[in-house]
PDB file of N, CA and C in Angstrom:
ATOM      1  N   UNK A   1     214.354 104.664 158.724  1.00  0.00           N
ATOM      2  CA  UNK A   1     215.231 105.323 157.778  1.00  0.00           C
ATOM      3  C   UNK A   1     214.967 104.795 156.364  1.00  0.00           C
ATOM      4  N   UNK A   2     215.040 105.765 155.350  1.00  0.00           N
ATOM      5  CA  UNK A   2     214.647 105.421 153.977  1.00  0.00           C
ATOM      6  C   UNK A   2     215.772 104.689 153.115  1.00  0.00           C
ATOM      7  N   UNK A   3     215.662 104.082 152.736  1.00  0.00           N
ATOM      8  CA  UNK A   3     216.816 103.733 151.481  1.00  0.00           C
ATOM      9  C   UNK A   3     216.858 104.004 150.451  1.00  0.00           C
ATOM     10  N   UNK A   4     217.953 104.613 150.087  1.00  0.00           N
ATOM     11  CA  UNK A   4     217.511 105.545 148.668  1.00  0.00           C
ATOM     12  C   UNK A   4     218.169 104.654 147.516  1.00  0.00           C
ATOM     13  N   UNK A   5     217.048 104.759 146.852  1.00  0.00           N
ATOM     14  CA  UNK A   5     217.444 104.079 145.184  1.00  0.00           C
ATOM     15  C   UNK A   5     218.286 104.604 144.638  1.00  0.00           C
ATOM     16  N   UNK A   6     219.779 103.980 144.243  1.00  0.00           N
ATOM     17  CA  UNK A   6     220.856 104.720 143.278  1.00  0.00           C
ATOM     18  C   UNK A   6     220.158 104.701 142.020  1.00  0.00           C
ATOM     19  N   UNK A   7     221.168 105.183 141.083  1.00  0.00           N
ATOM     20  CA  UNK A   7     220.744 105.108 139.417  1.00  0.00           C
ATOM     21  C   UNK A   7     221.153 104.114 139.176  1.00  0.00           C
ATOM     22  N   UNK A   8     221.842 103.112 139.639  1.00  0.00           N
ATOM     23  CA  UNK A   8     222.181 102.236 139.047  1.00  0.00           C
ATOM     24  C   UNK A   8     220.900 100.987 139.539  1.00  0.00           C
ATOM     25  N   UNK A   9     220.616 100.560 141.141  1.00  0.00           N
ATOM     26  CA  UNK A   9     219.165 100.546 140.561  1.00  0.00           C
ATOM     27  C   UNK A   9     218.260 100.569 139.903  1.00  0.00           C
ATOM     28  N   UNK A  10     217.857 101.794 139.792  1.00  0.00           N
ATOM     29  CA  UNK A  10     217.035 102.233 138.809  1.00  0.00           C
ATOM     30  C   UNK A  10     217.219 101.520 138.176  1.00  0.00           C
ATOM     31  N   UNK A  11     218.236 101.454 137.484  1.00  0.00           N
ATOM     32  CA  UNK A  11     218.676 101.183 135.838  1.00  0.00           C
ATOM     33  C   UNK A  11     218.142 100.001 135.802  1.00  0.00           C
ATOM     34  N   UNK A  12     218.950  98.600 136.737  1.00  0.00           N
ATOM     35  CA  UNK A  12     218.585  97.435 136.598  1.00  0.00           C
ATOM     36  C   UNK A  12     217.341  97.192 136.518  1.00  0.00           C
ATOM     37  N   UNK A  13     216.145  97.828 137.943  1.00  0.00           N
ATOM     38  CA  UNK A  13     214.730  97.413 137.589  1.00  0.00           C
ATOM     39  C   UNK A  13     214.210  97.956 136.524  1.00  0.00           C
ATOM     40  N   UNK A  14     214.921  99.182 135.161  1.00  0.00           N
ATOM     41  CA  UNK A  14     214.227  99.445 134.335  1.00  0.00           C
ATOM     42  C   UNK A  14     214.707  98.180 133.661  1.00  0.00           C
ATOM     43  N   UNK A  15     215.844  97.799 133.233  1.00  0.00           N
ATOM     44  CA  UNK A  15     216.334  96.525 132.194  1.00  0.00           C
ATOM     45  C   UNK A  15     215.593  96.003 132.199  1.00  0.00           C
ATOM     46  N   UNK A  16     215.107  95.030 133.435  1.00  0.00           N
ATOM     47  CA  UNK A  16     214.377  93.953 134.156  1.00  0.00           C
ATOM     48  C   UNK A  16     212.731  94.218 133.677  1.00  0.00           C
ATOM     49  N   UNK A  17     212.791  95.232 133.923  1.00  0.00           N
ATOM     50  CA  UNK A  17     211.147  95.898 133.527  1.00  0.00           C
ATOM     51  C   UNK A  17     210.902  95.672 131.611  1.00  0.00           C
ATOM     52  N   UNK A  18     211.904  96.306 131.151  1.00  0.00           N
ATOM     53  CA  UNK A  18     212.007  96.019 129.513  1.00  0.00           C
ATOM     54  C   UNK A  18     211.877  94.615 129.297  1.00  0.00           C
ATOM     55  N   UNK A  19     212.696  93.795 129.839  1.00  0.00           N
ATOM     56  CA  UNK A  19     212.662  92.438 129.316  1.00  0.00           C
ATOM     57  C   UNK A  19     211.605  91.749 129.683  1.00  0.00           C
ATOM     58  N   UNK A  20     210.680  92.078 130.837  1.00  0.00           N
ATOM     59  CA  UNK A  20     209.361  91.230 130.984  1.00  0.00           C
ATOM     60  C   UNK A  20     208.227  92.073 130.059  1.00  0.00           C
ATOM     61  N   UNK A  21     208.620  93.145 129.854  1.00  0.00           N
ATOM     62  CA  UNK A  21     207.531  93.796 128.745  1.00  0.00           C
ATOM     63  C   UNK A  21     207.354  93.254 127.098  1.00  0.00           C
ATOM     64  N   UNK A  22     209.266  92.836 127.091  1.00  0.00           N
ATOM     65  CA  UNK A  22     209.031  92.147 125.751  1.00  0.00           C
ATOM     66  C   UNK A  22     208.422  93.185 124.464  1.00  0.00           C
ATOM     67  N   UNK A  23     207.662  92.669 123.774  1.00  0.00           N
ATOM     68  CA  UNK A  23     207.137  93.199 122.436  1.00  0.00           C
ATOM     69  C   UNK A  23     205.627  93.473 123.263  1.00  0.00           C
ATOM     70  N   UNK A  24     204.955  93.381 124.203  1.00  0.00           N
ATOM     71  CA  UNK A  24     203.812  93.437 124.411  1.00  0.00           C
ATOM     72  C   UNK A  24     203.204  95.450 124.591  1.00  0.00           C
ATOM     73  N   UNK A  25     201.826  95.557 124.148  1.00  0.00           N
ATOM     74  CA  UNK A  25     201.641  96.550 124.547  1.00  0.00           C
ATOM     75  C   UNK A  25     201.023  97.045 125.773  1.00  0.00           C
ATOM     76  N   UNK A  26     200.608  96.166 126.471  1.00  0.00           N
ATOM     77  CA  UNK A  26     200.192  95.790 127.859  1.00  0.00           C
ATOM     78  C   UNK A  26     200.875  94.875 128.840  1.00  0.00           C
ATOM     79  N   UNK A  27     201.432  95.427 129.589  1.00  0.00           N
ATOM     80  CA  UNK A  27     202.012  94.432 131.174  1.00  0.00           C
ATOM     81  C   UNK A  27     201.547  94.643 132.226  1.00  0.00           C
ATOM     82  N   UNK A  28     201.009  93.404 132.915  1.00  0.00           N
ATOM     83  CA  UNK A  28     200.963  93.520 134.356  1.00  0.00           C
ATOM     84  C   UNK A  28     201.331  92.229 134.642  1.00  0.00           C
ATOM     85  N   UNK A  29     202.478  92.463 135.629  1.00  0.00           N
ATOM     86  CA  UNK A  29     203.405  91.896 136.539  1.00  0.00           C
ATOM     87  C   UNK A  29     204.334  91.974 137.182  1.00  0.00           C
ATOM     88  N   UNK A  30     205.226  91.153 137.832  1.00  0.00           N
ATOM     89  CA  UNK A  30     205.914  91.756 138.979  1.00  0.00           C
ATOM     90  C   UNK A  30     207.780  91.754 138.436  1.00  0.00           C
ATOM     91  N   UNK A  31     208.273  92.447 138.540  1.00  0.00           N
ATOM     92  CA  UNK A  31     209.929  92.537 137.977  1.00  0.00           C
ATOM     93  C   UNK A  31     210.391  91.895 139.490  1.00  0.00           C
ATOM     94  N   UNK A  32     211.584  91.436 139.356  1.00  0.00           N
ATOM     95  CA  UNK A  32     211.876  91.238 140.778  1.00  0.00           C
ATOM     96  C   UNK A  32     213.685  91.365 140.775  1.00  0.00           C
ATOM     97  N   UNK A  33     214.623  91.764 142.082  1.00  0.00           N
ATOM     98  CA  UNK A  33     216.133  92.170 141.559  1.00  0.00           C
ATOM     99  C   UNK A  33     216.437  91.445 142.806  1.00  0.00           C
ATOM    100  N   UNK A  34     217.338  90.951 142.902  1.00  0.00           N
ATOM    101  CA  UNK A  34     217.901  89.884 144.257  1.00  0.00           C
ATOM    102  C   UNK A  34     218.871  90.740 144.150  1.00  0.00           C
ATOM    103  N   UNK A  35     219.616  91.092 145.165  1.00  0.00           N
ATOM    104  CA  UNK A  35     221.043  91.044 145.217  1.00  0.00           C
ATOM    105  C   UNK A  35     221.645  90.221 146.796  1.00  0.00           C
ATOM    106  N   UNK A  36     223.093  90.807 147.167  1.00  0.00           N
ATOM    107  CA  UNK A  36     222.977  90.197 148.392  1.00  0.00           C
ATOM    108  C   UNK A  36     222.916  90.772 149.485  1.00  0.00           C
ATOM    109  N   UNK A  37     222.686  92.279 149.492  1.00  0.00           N
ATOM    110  CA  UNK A  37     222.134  93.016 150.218  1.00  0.00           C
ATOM    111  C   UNK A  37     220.540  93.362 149.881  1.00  0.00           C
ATOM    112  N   UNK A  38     219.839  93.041 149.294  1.00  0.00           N
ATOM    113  CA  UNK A  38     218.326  93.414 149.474  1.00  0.00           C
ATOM    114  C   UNK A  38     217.978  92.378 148.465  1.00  0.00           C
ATOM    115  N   UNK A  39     216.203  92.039 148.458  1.00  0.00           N
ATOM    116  CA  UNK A  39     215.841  91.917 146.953  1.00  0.00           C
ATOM    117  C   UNK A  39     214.597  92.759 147.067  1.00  0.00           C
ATOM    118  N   UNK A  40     214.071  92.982 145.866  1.00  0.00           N
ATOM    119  CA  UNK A  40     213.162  93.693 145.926  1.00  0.00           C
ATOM    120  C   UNK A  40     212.281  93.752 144.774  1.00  0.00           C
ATOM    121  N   UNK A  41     210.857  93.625 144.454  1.00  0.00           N
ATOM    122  CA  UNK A  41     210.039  93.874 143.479  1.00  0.00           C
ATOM    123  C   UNK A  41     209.300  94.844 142.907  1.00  0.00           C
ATOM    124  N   UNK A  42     209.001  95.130 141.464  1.00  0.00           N
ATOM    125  CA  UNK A  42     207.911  96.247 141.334  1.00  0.00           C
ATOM    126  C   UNK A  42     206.820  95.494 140.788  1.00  0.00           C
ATOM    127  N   UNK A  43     205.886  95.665 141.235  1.00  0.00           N
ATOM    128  CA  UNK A  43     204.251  94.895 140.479  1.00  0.00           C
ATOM    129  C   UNK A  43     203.472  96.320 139.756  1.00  0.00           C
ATOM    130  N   UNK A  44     203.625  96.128 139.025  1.00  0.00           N
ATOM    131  CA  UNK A  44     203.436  97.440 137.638  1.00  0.00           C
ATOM    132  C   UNK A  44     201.927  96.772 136.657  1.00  0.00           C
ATOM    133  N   UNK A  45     201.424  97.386 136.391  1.00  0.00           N
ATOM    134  CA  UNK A  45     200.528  97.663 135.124  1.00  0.00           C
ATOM    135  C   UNK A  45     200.980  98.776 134.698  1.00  0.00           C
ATOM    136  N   UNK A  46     201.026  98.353 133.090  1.00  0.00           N
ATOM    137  CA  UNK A  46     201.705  99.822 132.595  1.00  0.00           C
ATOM    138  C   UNK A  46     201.390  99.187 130.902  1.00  0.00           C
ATOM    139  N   UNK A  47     200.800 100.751 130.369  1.00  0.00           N
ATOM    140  CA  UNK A  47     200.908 100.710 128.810  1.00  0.00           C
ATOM    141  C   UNK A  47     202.059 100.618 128.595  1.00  0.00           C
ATOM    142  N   UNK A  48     202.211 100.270 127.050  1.00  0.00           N
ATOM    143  CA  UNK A  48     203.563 100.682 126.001  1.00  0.00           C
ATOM    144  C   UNK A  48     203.230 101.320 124.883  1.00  0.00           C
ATOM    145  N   UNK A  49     203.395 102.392 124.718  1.00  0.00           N
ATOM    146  CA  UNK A  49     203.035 103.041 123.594  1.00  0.00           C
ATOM    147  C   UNK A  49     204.336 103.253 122.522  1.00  0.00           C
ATOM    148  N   UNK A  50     203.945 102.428 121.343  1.00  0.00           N
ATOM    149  CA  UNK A  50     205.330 101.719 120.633  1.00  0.00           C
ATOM    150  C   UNK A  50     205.232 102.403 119.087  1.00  0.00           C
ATOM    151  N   UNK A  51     206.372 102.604 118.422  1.00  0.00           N
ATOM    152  CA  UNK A  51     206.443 103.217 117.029  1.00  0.00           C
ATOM    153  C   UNK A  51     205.639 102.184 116.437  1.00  0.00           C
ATOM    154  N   UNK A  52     205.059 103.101 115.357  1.00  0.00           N
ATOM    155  CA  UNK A  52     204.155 101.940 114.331  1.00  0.00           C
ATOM    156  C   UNK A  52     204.638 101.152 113.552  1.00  0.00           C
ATOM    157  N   UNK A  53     206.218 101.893 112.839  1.00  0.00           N
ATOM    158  CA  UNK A  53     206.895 101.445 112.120  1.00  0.00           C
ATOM    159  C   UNK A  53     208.339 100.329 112.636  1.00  0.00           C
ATOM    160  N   UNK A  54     208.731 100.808 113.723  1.00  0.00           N
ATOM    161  CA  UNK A  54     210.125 100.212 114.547  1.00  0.00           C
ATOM    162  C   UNK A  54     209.603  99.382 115.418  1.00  0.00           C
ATOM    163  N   UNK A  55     208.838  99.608 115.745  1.00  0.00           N
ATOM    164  CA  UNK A  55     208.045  99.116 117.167  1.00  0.00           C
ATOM    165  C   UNK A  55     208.740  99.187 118.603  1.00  0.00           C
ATOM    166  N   UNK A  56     209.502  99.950 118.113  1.00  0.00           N
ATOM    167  CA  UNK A  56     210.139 100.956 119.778  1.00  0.00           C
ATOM    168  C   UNK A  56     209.378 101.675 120.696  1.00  0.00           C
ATOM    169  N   UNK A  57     209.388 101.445 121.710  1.00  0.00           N
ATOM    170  CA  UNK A  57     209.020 102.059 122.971  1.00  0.00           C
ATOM    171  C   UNK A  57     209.100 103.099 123.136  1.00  0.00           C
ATOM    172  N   UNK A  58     207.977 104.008 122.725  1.00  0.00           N
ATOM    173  CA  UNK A  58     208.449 105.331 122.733  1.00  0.00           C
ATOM    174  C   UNK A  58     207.747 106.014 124.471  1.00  0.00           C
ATOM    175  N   UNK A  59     206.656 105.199 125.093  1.00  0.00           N
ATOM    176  CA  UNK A  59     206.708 106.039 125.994  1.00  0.00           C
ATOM    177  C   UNK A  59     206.062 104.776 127.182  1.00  0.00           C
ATOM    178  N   UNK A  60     206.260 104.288 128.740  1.00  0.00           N
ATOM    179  CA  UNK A  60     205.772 102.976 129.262  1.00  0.00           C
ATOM    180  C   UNK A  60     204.825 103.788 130.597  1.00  0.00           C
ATOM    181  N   UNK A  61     203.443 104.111 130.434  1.00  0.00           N
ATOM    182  CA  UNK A  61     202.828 104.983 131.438  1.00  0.00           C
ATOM    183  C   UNK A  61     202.411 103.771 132.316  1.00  0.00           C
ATOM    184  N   UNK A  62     202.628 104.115 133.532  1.00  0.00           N
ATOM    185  CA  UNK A  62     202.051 103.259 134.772  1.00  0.00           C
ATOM    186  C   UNK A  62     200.698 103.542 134.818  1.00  0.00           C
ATOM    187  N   UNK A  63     199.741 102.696 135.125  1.00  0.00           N
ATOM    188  CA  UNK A  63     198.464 102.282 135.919  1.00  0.00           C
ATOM    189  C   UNK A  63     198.254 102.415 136.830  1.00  0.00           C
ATOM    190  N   UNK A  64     199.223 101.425 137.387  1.00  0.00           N
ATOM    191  CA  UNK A  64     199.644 101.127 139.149  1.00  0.00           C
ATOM    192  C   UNK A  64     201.070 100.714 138.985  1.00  0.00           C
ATOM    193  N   UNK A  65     201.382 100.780 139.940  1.00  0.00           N
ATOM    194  CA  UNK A  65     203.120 100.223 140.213  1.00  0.00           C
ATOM    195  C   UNK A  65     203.296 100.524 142.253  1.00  0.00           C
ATOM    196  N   UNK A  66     204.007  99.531 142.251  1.00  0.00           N
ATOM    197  CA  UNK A  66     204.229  99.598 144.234  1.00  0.00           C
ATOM    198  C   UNK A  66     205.737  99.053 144.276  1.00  0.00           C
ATOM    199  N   UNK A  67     206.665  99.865 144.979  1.00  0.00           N
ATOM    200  CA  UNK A  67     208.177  99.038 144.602  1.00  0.00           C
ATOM    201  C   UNK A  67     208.071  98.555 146.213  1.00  0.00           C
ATOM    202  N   UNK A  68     208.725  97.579 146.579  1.00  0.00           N
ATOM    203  CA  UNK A  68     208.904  96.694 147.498  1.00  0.00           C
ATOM    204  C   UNK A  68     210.302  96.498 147.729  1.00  0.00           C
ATOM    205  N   UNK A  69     211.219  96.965 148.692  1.00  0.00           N
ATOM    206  CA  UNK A  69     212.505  96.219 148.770  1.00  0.00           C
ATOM    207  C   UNK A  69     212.721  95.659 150.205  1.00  0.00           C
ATOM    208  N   UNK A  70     213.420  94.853 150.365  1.00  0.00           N
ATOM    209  CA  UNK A  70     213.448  93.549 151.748  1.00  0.00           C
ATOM    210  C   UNK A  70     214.997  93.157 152.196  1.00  0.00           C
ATOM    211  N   UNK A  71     215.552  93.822 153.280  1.00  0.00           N
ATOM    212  CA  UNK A  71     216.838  93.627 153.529  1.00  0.00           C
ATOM    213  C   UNK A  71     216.353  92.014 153.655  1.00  0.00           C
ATOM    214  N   UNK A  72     217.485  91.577 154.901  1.00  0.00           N
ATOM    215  CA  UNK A  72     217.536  90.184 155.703  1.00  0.00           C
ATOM    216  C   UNK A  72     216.357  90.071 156.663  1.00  0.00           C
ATOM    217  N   UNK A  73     216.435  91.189 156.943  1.00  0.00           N
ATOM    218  CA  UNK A  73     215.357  90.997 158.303  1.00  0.00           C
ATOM    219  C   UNK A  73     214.160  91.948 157.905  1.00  0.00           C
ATOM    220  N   UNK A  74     214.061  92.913 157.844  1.00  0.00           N
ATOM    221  CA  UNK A  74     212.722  93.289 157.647  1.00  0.00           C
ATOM    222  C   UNK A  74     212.359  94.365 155.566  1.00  0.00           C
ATOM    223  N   UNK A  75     211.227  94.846 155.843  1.00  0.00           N
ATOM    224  CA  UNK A  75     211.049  95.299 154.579  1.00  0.00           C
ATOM    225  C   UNK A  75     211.425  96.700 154.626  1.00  0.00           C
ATOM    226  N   UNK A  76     211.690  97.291 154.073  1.00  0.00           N
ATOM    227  CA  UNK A  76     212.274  99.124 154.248  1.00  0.00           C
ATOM    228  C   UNK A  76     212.066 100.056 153.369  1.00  0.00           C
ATOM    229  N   UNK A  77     211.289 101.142 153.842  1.00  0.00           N
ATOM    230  CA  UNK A  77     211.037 102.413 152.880  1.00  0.00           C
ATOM    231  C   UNK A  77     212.078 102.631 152.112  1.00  0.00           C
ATOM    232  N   UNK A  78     211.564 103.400 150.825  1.00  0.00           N
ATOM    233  CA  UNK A  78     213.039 103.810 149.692  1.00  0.00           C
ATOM    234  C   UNK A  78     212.514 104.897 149.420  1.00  0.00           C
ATOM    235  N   UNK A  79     212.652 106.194 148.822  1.00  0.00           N
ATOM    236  CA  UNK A  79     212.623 106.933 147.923  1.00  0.00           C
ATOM    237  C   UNK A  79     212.429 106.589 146.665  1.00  0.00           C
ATOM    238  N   UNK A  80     211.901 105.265 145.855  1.00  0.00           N
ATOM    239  CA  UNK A  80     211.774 104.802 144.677  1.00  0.00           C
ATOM    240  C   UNK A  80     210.749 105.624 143.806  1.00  0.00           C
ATOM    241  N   UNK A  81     211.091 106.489 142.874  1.00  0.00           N
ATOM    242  CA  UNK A  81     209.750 107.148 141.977  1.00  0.00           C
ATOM    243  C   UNK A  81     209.952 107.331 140.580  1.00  0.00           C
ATOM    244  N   UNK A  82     208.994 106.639 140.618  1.00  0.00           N
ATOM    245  CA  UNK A  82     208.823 106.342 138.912  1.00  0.00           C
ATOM    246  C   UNK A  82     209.284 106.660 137.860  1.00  0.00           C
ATOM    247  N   UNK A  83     209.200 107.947 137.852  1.00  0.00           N
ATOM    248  CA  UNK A  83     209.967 109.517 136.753  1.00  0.00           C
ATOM    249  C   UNK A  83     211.558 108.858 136.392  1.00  0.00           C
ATOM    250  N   UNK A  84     212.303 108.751 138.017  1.00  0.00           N
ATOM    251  CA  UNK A  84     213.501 108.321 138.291  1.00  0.00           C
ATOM    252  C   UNK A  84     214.229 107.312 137.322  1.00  0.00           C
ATOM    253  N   UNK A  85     213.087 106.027 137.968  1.00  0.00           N
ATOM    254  CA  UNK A  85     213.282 105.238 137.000  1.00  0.00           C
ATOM    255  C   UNK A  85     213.585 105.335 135.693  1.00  0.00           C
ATOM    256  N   UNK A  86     212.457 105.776 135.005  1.00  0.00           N
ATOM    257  CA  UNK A  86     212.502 105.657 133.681  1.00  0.00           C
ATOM    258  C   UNK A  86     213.552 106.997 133.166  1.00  0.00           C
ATOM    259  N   UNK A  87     213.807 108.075 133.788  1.00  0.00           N
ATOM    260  CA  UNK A  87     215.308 108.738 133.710  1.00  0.00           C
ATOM    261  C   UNK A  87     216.182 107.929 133.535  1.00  0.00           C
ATOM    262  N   UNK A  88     216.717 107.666 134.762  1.00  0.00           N
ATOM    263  CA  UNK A  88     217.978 106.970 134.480  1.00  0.00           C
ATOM    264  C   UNK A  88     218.120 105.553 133.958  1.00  0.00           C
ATOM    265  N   UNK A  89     216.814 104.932 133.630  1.00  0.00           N
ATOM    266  CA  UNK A  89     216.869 103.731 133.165  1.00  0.00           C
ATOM    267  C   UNK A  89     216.736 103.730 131.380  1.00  0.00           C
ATOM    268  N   UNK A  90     216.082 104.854 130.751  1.00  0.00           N
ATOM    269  CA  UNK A  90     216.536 105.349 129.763  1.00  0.00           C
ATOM    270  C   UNK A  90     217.723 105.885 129.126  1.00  0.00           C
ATOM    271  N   UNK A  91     218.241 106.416 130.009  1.00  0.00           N
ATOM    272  CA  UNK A  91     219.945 106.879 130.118  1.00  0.00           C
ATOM    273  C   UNK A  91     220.707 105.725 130.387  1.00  0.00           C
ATOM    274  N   UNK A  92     220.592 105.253 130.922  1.00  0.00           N
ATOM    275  CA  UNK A  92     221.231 104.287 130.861  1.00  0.00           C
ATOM    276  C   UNK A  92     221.325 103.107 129.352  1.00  0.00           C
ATOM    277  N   UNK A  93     220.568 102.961 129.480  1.00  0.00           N
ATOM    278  CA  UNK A  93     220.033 102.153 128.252  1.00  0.00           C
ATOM    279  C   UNK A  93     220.517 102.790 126.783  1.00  0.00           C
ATOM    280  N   UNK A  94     220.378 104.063 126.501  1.00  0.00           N
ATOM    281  CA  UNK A  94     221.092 104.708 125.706  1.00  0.00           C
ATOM    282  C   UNK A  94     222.227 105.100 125.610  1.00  0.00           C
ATOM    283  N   UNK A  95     223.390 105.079 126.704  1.00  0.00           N
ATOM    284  CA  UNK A  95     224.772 104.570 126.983  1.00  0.00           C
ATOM    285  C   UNK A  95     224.810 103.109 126.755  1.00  0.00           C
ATOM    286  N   UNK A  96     224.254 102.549 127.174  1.00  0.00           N
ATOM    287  CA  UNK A  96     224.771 100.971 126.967  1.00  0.00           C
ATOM    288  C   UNK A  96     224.304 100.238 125.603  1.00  0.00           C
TER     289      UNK A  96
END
């Protein structure tokens, strides 16, 4: 059985994703979200294509990316996709 990624998810591994990206225009590495029902990682390469002037993030294209989540006992399919992410993790982010 799949586990489906809420938006609120999302949201967090996008936060999580922003803050290891930092100011850089290139990332590769792994985000990672504990909670106490799962934890789970994304290992991403991904441009940042950033204003010239603000240096805002105007658009973060994946390379590669693999999301990983791990109850107690074993590892478990999700519905996790990318688009998603950066939907509601943009929305989000622009509410908050």
């Amino acid at each position: 059985m799949k586990k489906h990624i809420t938006p609120e998810i999302y949201a967090e591994v996008y936060g999580r994703l922003l803050k290891a990206i930092d100011d850089k225009f290139f990332y590769n590495g792994k985000v990672e979200y504990d909670t106490d029902d799962f934890y789970s990682t994304l290992d991403v390469t991904v441009i940042i294509d950033r204003d010239l002037y603000t240096n805002q993030i105007i658009d973060i294209t994946p390379v590669w990316w693999e999301y990983h989540l791990n109850t107690r006992d074993e590892e478990v399919l999700t519905d996790f996709k990318w688009s998603e992410m950066i939907t509601h993790g943009s929305c989000y982010r622009k509410a908050g």
